[in-house]
Protein backbone atom coordinates (compact mmCIF):
# COMPACT_ATOMS: atom_id res chain seq x y z
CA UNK A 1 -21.89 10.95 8.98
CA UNK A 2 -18.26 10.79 8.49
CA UNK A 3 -15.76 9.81 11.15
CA UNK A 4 -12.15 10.91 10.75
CA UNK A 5 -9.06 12.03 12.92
CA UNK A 6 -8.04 15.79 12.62
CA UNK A 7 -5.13 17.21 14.17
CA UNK A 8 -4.93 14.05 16.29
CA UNK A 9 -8.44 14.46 17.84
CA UNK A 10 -11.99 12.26 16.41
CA UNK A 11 -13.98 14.09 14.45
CA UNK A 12 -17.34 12.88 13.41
CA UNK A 13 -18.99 14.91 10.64
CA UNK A 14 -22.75 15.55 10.78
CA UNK A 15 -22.35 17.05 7.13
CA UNK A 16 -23.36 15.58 3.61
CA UNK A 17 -21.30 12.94 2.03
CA UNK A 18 -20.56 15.18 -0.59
CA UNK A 19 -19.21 17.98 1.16
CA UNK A 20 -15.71 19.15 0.43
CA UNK A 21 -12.96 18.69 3.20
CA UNK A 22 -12.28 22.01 3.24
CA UNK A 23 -15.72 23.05 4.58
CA UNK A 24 -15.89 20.28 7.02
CA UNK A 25 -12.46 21.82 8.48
CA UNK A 26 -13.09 25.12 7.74
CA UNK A 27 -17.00 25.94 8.94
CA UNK A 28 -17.58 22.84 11.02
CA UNK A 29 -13.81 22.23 12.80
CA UNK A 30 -13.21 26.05 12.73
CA UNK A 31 -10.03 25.32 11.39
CA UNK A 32 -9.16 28.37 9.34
CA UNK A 33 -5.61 28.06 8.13
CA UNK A 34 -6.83 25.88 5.46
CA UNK A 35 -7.53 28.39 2.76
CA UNK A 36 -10.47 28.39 -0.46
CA UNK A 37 -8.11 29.51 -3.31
CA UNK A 38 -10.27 27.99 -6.51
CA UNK A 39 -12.32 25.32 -5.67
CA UNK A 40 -10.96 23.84 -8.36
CA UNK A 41 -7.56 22.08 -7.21
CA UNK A 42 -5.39 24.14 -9.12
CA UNK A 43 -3.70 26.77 -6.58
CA UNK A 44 -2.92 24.76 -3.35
CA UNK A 45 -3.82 26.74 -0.77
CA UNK A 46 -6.44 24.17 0.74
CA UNK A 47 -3.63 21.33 1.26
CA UNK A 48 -3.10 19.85 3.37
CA UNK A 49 -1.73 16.35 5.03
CA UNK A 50 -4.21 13.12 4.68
CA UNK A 51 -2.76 9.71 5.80
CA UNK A 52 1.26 11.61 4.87
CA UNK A 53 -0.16 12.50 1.07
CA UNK A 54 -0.82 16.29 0.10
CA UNK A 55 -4.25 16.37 -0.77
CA UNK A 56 -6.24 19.50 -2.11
CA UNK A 57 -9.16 18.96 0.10
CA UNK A 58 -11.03 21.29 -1.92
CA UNK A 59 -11.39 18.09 -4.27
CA UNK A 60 -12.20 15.41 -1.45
CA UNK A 61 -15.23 14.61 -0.12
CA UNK A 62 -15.51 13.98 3.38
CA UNK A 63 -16.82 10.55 2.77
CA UNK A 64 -13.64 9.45 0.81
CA UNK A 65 -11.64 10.83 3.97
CA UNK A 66 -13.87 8.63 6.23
CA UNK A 67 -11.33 6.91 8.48
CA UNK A 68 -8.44 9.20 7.76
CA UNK A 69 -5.97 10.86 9.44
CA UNK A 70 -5.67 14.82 8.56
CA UNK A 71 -3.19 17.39 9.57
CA UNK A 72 -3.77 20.60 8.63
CA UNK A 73 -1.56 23.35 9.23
CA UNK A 74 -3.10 24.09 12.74
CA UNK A 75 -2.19 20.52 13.27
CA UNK A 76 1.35 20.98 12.52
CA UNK A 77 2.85 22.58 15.79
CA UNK A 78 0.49 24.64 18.10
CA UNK A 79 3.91 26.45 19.36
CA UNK A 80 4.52 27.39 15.45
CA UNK A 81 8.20 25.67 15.80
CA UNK A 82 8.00 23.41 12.99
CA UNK A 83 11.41 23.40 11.14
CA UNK A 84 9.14 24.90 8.00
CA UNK A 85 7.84 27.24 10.12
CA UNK A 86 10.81 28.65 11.49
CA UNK A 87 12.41 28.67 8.16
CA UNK A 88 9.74 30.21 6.55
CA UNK A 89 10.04 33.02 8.84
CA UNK A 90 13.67 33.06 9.36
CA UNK A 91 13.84 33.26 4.98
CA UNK A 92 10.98 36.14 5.21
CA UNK A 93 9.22 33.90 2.74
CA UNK A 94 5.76 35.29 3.14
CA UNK A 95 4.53 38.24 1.75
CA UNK A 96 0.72 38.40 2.09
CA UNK A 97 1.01 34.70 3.17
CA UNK A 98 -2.24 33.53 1.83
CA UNK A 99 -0.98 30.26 0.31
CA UNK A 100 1.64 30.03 3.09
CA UNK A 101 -0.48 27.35 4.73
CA UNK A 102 -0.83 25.05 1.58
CA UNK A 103 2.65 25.29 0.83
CA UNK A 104 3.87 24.45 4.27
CA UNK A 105 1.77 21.32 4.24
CA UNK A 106 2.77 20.18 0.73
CA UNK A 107 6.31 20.61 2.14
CA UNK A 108 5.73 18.65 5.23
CA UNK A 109 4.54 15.92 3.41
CA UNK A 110 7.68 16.25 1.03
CA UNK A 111 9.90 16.18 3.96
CA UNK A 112 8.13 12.99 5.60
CA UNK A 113 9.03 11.68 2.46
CA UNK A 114 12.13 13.09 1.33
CA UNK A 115 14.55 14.45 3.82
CA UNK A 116 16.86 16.19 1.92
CA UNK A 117 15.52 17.39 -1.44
CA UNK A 118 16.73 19.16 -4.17
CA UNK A 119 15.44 21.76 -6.03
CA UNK A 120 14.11 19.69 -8.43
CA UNK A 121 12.21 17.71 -6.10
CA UNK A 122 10.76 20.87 -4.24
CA UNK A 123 9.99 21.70 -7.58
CA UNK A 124 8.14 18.55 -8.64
CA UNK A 125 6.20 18.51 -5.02
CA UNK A 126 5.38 22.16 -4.21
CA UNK A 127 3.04 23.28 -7.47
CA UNK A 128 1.06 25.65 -5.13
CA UNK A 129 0.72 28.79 -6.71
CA UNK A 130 1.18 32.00 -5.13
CA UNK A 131 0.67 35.07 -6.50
CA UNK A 132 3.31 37.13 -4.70
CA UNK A 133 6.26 35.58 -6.23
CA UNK A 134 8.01 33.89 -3.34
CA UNK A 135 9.50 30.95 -5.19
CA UNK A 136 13.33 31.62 -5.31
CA UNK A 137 13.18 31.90 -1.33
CA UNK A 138 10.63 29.04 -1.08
CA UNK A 139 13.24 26.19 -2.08
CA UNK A 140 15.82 27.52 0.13
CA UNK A 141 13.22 27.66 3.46
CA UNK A 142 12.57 23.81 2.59
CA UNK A 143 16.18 22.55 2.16
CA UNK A 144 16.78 24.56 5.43
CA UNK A 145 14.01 23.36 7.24
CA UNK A 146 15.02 19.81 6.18
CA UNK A 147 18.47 20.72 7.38
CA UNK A 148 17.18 21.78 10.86
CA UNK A 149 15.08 18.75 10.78
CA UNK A 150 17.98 16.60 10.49
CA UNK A 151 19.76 18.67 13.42
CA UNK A 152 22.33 19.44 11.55
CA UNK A 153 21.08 23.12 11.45
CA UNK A 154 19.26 25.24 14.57
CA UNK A 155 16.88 27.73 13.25
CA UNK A 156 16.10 30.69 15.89
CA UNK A 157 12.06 30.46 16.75
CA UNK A 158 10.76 33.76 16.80
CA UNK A 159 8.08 34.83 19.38
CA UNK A 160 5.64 32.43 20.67
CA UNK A 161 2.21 32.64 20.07
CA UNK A 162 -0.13 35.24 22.58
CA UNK A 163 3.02 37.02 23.59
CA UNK A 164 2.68 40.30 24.70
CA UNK A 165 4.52 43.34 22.21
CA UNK A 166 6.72 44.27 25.04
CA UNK A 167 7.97 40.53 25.70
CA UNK A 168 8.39 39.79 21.68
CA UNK A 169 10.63 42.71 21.67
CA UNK A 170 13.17 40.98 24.07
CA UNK A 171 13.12 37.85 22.34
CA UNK A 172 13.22 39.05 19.00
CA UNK A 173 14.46 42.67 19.17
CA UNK A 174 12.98 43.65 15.65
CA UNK A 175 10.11 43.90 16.94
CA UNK A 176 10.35 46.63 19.63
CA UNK A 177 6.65 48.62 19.79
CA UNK A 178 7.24 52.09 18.89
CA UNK A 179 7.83 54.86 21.34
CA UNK A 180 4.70 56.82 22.24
């Protein structure tokens, strides 16, 4: 049995030892965003936050997170307003957006940490691979997201989660429903 905090709520594991953290979120906390890339810690897309490090908890068992704190992307903002967020969209970062979550939790961490990075330093932090090719945009989402984190840039949120088509297309007029 393994007791940790998820997304700000207890958790108490009924799982073995042994088991991955990425299980434990995904099958027993139903907490999906976390993806399986490789199983193997080299792609990124099951990071996410434990006690403010990026950990691949593909490679953590939930006994060595016993007593943690872990914030996974669903964990992040329920509202999806995050600075990252919001620049993530507002760059058109994603393409198929598999290793979206990964990457926005290795940058949250890097943010926590470092404010105002550099390329180099988004660089150094965000090794996530991702298949699609979105790196060039990728560095400038996390500058502006630490930008709009600082307030010293407003990012426009797009629609809120559950919204009906009709309503999205007033607040962000892109996305008007076709005509039928």
């Amino acid at each position: 049995m393994s007791r940790l905090t998820v997304n700000n709520q207890p958790v108490e594991y009924r799982l073995e030892p042994e088991t991955p953290l990425l299980w434990a979120l995904r099958d027993a906390s139903n907490l999906t965003g976390t993806k399986f890339g490789c199983g193997t810690g080299d792609c990124g897309a099951c990071t996410v936050d434990v006690d403010g490090r990026a950990v691949l908890s593909c490679r953590v068992p939930i006994s060595a997170a016993e007593g943690t704190y872990v914030t996974t992307i669903e964990g992040l903002s329920r509202e999806r307003n995050h600075p990252l967020q919001l620049a993530f969209i507002a760059n058109n970062v994603a393409q198929c957006g598999f290793c979206i979550p990964g990457i926005i939790m290795a940058a949250s961490v890097l943010l926590k940490h470092v404010p105002d990075p550099d390329e180099a330093a988004i660089r150094t932090a965000i090794d996530n691979l991702c298949r699609c090719g979105i790196y060039p945009r990728l560095i400038e989402a996390i500058q502006r997201a630490g930008r709009a984190a600082r307030g010293e840039e407003t990012i426009p949120a797009g629609a809120r989660p559950g919204i009906d088509p009709t309503d999205a297309a007033r607040v962000v007029p892109a996305l008007v429903p076709p005509h039928r």
